[in-house]
Protein backbone atom coordinates (compact mmCIF):
# COMPACT_ATOMS: atom_id res chain seq x y z
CA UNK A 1 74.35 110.27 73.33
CA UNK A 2 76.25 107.19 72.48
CA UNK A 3 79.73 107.50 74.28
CA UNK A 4 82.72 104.94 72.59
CA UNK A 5 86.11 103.87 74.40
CA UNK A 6 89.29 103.65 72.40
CA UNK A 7 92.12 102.35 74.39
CA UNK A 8 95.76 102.11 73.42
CA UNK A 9 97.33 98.58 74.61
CA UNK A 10 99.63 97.93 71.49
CA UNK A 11 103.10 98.54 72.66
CA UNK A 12 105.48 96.20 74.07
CA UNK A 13 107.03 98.35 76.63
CA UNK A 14 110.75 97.85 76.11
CA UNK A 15 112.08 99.58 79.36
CA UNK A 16 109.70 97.04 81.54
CA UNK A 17 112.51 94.76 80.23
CA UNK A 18 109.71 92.07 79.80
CA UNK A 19 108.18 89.29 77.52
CA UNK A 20 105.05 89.95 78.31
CA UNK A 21 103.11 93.30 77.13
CA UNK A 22 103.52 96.18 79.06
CA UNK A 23 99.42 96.21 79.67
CA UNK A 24 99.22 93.41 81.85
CA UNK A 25 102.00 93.95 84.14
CA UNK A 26 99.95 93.99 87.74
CA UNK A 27 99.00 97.02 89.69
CA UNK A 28 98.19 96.45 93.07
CA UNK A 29 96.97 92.57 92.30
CA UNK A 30 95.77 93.82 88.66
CA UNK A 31 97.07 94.13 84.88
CA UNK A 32 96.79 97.49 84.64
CA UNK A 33 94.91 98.13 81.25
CA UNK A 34 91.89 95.72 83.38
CA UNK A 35 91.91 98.91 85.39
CA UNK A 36 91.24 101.50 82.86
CA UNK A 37 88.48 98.84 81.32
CA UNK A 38 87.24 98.76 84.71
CA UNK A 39 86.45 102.11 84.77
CA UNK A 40 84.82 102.46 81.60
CA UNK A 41 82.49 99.82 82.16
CA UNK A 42 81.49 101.65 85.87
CA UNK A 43 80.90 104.30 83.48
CA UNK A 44 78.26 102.78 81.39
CA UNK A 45 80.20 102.88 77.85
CA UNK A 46 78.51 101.99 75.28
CA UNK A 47 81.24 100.18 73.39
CA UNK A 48 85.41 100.04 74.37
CA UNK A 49 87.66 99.08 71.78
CA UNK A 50 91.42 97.72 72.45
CA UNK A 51 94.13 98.65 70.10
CA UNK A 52 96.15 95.45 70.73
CA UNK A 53 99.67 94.39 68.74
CA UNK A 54 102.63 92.96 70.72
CA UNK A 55 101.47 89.58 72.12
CA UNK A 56 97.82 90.00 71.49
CA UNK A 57 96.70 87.10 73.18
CA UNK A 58 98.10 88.01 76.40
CA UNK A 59 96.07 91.21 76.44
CA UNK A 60 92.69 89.79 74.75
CA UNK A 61 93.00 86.54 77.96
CA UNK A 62 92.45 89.07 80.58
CA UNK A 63 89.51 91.15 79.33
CA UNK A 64 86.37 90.40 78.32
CA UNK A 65 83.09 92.88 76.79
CA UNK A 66 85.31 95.08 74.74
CA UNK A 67 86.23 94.60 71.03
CA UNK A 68 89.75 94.28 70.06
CA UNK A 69 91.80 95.65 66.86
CA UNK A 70 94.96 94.28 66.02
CA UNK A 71 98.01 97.32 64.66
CA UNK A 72 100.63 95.21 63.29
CA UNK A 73 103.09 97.69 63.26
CA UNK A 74 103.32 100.73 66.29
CA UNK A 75 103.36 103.32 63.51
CA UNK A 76 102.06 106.07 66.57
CA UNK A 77 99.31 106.79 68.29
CA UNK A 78 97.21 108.24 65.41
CA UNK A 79 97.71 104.94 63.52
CA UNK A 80 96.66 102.97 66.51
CA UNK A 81 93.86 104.57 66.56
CA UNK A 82 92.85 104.69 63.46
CA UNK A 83 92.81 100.53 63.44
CA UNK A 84 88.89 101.30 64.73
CA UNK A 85 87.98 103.36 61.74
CA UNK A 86 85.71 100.13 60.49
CA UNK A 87 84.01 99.64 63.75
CA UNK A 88 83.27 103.57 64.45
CA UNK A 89 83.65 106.04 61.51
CA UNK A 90 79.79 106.12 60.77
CA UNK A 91 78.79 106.10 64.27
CA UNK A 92 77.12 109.42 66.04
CA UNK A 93 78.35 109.89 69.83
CA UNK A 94 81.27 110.70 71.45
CA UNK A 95 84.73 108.99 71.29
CA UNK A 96 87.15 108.64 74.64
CA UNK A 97 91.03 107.80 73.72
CA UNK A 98 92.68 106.58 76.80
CA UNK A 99 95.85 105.09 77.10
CA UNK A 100 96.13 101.11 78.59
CA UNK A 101 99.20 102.20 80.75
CA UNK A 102 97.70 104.33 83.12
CA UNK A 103 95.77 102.29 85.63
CA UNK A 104 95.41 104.89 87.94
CA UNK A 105 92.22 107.25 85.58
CA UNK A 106 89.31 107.18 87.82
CA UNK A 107 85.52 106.92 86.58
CA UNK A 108 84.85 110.58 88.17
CA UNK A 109 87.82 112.03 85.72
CA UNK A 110 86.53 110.36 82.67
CA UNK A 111 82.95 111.60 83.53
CA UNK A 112 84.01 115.08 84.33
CA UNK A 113 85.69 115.22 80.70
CA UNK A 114 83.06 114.23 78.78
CA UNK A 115 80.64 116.79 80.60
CA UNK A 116 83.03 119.31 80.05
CA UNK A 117 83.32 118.06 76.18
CA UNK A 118 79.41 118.16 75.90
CA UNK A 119 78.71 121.32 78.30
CA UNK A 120 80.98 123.61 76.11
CA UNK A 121 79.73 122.09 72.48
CA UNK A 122 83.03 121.14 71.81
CA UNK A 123 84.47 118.61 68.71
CA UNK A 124 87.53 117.58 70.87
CA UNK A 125 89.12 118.14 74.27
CA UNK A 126 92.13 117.38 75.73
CA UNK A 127 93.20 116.27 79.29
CA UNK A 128 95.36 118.31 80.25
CA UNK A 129 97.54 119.10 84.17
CA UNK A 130 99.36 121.84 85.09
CA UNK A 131 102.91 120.29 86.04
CA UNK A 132 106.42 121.99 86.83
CA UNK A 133 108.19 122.74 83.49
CA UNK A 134 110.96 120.19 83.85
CA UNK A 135 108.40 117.47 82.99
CA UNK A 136 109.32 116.07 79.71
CA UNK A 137 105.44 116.07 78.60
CA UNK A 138 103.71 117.94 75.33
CA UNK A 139 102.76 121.43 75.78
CA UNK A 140 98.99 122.56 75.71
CA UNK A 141 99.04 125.94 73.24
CA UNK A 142 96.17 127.86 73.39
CA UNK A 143 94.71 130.93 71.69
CA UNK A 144 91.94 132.81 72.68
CA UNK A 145 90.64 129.82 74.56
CA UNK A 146 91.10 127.58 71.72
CA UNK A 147 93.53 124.83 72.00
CA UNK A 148 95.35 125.40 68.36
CA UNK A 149 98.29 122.37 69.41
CA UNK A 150 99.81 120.59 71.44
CA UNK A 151 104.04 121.11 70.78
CA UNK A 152 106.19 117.73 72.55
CA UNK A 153 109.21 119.00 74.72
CA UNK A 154 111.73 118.30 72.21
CA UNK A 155 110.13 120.84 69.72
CA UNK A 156 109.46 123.61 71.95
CA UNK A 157 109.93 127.38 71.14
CA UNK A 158 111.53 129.35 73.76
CA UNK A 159 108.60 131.46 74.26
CA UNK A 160 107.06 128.20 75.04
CA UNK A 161 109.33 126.87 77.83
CA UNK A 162 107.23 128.06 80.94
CA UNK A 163 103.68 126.67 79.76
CA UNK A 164 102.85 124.42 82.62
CA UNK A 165 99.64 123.38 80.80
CA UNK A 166 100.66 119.73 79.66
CA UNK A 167 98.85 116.88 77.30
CA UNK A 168 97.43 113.87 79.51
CA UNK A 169 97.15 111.70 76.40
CA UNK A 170 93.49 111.21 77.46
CA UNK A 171 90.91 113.05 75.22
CA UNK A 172 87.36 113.48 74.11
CA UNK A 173 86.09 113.80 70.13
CA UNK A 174 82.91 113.73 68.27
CA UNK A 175 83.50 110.66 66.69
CA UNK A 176 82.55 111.33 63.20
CA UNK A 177 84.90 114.10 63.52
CA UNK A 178 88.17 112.26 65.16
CA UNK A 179 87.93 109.78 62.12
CA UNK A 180 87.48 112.45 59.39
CA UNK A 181 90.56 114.50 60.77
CA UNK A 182 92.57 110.92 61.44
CA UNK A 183 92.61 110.79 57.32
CA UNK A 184 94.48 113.97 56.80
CA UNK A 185 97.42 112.88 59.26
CA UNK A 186 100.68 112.35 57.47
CA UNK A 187 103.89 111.09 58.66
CA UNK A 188 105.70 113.74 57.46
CA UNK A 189 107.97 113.90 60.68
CA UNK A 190 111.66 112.81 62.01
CA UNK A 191 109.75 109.93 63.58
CA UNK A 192 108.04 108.54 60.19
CA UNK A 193 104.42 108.04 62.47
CA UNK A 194 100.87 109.21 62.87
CA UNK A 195 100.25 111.50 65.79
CA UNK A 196 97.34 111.31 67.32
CA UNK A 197 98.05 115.30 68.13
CA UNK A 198 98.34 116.38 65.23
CA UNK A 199 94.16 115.67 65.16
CA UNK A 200 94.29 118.56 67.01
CA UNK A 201 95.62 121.48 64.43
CA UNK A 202 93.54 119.69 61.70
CA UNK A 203 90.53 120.16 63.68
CA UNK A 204 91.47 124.07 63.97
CA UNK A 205 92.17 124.68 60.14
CA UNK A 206 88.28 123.13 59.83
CA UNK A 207 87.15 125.47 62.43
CA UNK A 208 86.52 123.11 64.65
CA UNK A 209 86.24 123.73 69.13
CA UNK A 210 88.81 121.90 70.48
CA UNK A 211 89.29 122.73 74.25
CA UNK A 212 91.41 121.25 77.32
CA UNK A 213 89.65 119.88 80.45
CA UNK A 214 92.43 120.10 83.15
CA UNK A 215 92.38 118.12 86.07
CA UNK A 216 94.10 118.31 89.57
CA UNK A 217 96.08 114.76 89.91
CA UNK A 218 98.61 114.37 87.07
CA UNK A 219 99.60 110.84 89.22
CA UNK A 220 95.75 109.56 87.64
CA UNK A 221 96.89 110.24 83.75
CA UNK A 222 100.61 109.25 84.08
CA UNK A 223 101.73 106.71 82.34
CA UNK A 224 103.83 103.76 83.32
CA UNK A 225 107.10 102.51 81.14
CA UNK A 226 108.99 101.08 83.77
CA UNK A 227 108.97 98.61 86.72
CA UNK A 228 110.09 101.74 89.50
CA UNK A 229 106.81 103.79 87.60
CA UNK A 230 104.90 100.39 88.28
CA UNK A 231 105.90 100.29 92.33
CA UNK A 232 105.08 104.22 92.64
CA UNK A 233 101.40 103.66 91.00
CA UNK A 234 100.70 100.75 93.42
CA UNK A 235 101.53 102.70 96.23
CA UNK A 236 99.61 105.32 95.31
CA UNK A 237 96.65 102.98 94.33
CA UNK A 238 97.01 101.74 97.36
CA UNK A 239 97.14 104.56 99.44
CA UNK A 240 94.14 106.16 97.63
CA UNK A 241 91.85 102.71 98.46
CA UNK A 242 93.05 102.61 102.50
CA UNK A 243 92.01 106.12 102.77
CA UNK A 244 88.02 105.47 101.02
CA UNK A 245 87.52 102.15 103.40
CA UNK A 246 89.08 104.56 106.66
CA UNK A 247 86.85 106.99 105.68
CA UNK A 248 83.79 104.19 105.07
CA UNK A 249 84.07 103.78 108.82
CA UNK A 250 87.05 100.85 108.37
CA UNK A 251 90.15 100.73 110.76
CA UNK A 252 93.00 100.02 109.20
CA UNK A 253 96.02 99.66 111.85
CA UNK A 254 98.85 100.38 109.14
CA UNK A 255 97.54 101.91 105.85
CA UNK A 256 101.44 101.95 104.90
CA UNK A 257 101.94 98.32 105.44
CA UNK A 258 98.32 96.60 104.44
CA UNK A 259 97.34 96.20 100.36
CA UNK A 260 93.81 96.40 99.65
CA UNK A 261 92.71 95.26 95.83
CA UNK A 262 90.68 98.06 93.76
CA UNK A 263 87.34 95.55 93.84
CA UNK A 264 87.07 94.81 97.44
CA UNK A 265 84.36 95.60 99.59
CA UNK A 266 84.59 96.27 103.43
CA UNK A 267 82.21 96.56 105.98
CA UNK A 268 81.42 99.59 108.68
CA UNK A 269 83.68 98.34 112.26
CA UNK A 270 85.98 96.27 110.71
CA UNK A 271 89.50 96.19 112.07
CA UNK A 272 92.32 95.20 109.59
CA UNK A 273 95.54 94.53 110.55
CA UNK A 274 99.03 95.65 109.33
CA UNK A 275 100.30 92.80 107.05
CA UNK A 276 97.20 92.07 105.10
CA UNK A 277 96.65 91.32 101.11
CA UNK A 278 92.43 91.58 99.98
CA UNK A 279 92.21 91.44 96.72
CA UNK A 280 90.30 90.21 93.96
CA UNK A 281 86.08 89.63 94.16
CA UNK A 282 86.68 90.12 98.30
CA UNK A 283 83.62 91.34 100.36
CA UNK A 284 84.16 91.32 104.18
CA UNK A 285 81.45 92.69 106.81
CA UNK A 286 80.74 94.53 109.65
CA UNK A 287 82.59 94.00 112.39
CA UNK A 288 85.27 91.26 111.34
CA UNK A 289 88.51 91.25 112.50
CA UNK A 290 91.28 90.58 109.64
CA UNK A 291 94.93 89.75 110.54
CA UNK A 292 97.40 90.20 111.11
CA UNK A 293 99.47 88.95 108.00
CA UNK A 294 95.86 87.61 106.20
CA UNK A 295 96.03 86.84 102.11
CA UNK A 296 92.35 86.95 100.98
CA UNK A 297 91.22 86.24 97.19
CA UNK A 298 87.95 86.29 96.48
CA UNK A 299 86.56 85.33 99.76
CA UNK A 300 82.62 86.71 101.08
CA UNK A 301 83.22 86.75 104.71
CA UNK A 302 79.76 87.74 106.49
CA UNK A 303 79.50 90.02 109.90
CA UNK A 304 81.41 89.47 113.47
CA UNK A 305 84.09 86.91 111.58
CA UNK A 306 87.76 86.61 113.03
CA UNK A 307 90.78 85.55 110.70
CA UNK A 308 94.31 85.89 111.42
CA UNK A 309 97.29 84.72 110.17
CA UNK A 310 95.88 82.45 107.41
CA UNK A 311 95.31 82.32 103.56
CA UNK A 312 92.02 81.75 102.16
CA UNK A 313 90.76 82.08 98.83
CA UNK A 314 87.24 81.05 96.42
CA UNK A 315 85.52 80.75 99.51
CA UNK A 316 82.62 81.61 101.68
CA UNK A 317 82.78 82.26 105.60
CA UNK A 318 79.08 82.46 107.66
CA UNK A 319 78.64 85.05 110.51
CA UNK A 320 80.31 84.77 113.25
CA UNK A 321 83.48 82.25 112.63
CA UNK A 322 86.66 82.51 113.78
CA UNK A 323 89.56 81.06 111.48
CA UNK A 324 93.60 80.60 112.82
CA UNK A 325 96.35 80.98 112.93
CA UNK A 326 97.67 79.49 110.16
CA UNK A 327 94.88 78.02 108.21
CA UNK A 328 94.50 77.35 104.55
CA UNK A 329 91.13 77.31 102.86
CA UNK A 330 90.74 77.11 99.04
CA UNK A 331 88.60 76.21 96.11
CA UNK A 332 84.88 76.69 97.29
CA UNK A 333 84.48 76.39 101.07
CA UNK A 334 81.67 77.43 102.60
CA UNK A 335 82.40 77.84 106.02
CA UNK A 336 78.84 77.80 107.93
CA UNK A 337 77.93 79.82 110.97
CA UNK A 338 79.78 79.75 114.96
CA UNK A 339 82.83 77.27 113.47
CA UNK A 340 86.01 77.44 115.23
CA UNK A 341 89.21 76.64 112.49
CA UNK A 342 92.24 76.60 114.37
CA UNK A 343 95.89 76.32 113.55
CA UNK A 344 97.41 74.60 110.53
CA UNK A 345 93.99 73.48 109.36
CA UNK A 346 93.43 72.93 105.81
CA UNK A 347 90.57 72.64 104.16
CA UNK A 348 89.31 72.07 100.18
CA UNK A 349 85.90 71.84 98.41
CA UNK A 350 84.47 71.43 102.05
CA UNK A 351 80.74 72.39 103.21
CA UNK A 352 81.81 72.86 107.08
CA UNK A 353 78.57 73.06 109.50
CA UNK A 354 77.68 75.43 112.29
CA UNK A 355 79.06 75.03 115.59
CA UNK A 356 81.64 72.64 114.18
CA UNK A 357 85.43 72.72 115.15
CA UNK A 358 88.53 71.66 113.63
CA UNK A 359 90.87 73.12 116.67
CA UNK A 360 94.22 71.88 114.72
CA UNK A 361 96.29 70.02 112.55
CA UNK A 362 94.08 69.04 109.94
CA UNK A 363 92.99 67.91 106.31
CA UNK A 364 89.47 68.41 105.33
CA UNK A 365 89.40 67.87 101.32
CA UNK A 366 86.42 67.11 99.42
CA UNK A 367 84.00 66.88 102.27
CA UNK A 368 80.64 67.87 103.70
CA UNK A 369 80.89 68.21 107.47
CA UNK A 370 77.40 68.75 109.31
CA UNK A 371 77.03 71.26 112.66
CA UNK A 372 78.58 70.61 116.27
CA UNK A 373 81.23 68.09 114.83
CA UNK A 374 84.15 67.78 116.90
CA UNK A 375 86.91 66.72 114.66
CA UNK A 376 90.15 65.61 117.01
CA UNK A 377 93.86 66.82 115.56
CA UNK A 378 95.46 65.10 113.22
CA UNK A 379 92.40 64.06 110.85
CA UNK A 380 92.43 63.08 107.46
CA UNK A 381 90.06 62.40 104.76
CA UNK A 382 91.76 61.03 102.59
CA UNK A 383 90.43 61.98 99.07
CA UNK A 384 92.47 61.07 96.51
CA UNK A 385 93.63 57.57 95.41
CA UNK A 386 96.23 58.47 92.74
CA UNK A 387 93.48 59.16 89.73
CA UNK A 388 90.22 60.12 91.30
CA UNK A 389 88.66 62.37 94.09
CA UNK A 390 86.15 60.83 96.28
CA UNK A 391 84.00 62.75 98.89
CA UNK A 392 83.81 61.89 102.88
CA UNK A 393 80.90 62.95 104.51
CA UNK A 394 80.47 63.55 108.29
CA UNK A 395 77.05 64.20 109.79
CA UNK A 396 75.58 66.54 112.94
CA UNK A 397 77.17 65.80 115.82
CA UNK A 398 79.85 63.43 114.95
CA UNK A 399 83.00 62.90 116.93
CA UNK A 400 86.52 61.93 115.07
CA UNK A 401 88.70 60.92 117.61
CA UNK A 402 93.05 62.39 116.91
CA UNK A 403 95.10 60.98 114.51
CA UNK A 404 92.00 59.61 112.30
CA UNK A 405 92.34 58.65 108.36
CA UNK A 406 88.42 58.92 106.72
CA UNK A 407 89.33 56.94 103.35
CA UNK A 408 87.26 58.31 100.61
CA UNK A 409 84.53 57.85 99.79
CA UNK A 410 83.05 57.10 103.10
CA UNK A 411 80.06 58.37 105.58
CA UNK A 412 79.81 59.16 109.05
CA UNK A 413 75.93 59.12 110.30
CA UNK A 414 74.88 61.37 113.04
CA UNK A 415 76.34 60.83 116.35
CA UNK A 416 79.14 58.54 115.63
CA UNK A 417 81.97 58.09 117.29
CA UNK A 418 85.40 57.49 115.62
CA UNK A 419 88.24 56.21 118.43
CA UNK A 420 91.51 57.97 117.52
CA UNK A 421 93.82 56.38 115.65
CA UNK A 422 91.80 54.75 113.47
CA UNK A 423 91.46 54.28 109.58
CA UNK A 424 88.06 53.92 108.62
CA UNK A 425 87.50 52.44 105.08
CA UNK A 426 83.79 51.93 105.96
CA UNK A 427 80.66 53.75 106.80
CA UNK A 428 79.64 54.18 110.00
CA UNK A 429 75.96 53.84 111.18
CA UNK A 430 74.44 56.34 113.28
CA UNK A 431 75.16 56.42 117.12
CA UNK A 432 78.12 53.61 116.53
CA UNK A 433 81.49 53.67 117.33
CA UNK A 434 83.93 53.12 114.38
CA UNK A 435 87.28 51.23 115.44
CA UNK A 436 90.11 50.35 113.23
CA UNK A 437 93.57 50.12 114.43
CA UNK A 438 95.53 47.23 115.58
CA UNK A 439 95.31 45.38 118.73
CA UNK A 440 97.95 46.73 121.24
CA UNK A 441 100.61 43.81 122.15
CA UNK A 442 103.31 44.56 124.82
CA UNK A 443 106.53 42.77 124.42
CA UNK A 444 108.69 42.80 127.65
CA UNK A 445 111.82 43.41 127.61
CA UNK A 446 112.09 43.71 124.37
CA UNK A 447 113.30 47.67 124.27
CA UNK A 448 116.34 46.31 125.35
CA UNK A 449 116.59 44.05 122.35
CA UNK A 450 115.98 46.97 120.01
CA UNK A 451 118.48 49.25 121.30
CA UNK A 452 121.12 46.61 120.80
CA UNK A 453 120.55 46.39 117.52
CA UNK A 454 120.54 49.85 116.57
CA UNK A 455 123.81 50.35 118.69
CA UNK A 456 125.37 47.14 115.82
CA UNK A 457 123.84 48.61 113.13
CA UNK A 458 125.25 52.44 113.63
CA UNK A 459 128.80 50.63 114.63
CA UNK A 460 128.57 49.12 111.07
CA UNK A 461 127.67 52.12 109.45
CA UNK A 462 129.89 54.45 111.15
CA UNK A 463 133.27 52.06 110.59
């Protein structure tokens, strides 16, 4: 059976006190409504479409694979989701409405409510938790097992103040079904809009089994309106990832202090320290040691790797390097097998060989560095030249003596030898030495001559 996604994502979200859509406000290093996508596609749905209105285009930037449909005006929730009518109406499956401001719905929830909807023959089912009765939330009414409405907290009955059942705002319809019952829904109300609940008592008056599927965790369902709502799901996002990677046979040294993104992947032995941001496309190995205080964006880092202190992103590390403190590595570095990075090293668009070592204080940009090159402190290649980049390569088992400029573009064959100091502007031919600085001339006596000079010059200053 065909299964269809319908998710909410028009609203602006006034109490995020924002000008960008409520939707793509992060959660834990991602716009939420990616995360309820996300989830849907690990499901295998057939089709998701995104009720989008309030800045569009900032929604429809950061999603791709799902259709969108555009409500002009927020005129409720049945009206937003009516705006897929001409995409689904004739279609035979089942129909998931989820909501883009709850990042937190797992694939295992969404799955378990569309067994339930199937496994009991039902036309729709609600979400529903059990939560204490000062929760402001629409009440789940049922009746001889049959949901006949859901009743919002401002209209309850008094006979109706201690139901603890309460509406998600996820459900489950036969498809055909939602969008037949979606034309009979007025807006005959105080609020002048289309519920999407009141589906639910049409459905009854047609005879219709509508049902509730109530899970454990209201925290997955919850939605978020406001910045302190935003801070509690990211802690609870991230406490929910630390404990699957601790129990994956990870060691994580602070789980209260270290942020893990919902797409990264971490090997058996691997010890992460407190401090530490992984997020995006990250996949680390087994037995790496990470941190402390690492930043990692979508960076493969192989088996028996140690980082610490450093930021790295777009980039590739081999087995068994070790990387800090204090290095920088961004935009497609592939960091080859047995290299030693030490501190303040930066590197860009660099292919670094094995067994090579850049111990400190340096700038490898737009380079391909061979294996066992020893390149001294204080290197430079110097890439750019005000318009265009140019590339500096460095072959096996080169030497670059301290303080060296490598001026773009410009090779070093295999087993040369660069005296520090110099600016090369040349190649260099294998097994040479490359030389460029200026012939050393002593001048006695002449510190004395100097000092003088500045002693007049900070008398005339200082008048």
């Amino acid at each position: 059976m065909k299964i269809y996604a319908i998710v909410l994502a028009a609203g602006k979200g006034t109490r995020m006190k924002s000008q960008r859509p409520k939707v793509v406000h992060d959660v834990l290093y991602k716009p939420m409504i990616n995360h309820v996508v996300d989830e849907l596609k690990l499901m295998g749905v057939d089709e998701t479409i995104v009720v989008v209105g309030h800045e569009a285009q900032q929604v429809e930037a950061i999603l791709d694979n799902v259709e969108f449909v555009y409500q002009k005006e927020q005129l409720g929730t049945g009206h937003a989701v009516l705006q897929a009518k001409d995409i689904l109406k004739d279609k035979e499956g089942i129909t998931l409405v989820l909501n883009g401001d709850a990042p937190l719905i797992r694939k295992e929830t969404l799955q378990g409510l569309v067994e339930f909807h199937m496994n009991n023959h039902n036309q729709a089912t609600v979400m529903s938790a059990d939560c204490d009765v000062s929760n402001h939330y629409g009440r789940i009414i049922k009746e001889d097992g049959q949901v006949i409405g859901i009743v919002e907290y401002k209209d309850l009955q008094e006979y109706q103040m201690d139901v603890t059942e309460m509406n998600t705002g996820e459900y489950c319809f036969d498809n055909q079904k939602l969008f037949e019952a979606l034309d009979e829904v007025t807006n005959e109300n105080a609020q002048n809009e289309y519920y999407l609940t009141d589906v639910i008592g049409i459905m009854n008056n047609k005879q219709l089994k509508v049902d509730a599927y109530k899970i454990d965790d209201f925290n997955e369902v919850g939605g978020i309106n406001d910045r302190i709502a935003l801070a509690q799901a990211t802690q609870i996002l991230r406490d929910r990832i630390n404990q699957e990677h601790l129990l994956n046979g990870v060691t994580i040294i602070d789980p209260h202090n270290t942020y893990i993104g919902r797409d990264v992947v971490i090997g058996e032995d691997t010890i992460i320290e407190p401090g530490c941001i992984l997020k995006g496309k990250t996949v680390i190995g087994k037995d790496c040691h990470i941190g402390p205080y690492c930043e990692l964006t979508n960076v493969t880092i192989k088996d028996n790797v140690e980082i610490k202190f450093s930021v790295i992103s777009d980039s590739i590390i081999e087995n068994g390097v070790d990387i800090g403190p204090y290095a920088r590595l961004r935009t497609n570095c592939h960091i080859l097998e047995n290299v030693h990075m030490g501190n303040f090293v930066e590197m860009k668009k660099a292919i670094f060989g094995k067994n090579s070592k850049a111990a400190h204080l340096t700038y490898i940009g737009d380079a391909e560095v061979g294996s066992d090159v020893n390149i001294g402190c204080g290197t430079i290649t110097v890439n750019y030249d005000g318009k265009n980049k140019s590339l500096t390569k460095i072959k096996d088992n080169a030497f670059i003596g301290c303080n060296s400029n490598l001026i773009a573009p410009v090779t070093i064959e295999e087993n040369a030898f660069i005296a520090a100091g110099s600016t090369i502007t040349k190649d260099v031919e294998k097994d040479a030495m490359g030389i460029a600085r200026a012939k050393q001339v002593n001048k006695e006596g002449y510190s004395k001559v100097l000092k003088e000079k500045r002693l007049k010059e900070f008398e005339k200053r200082n008048k």
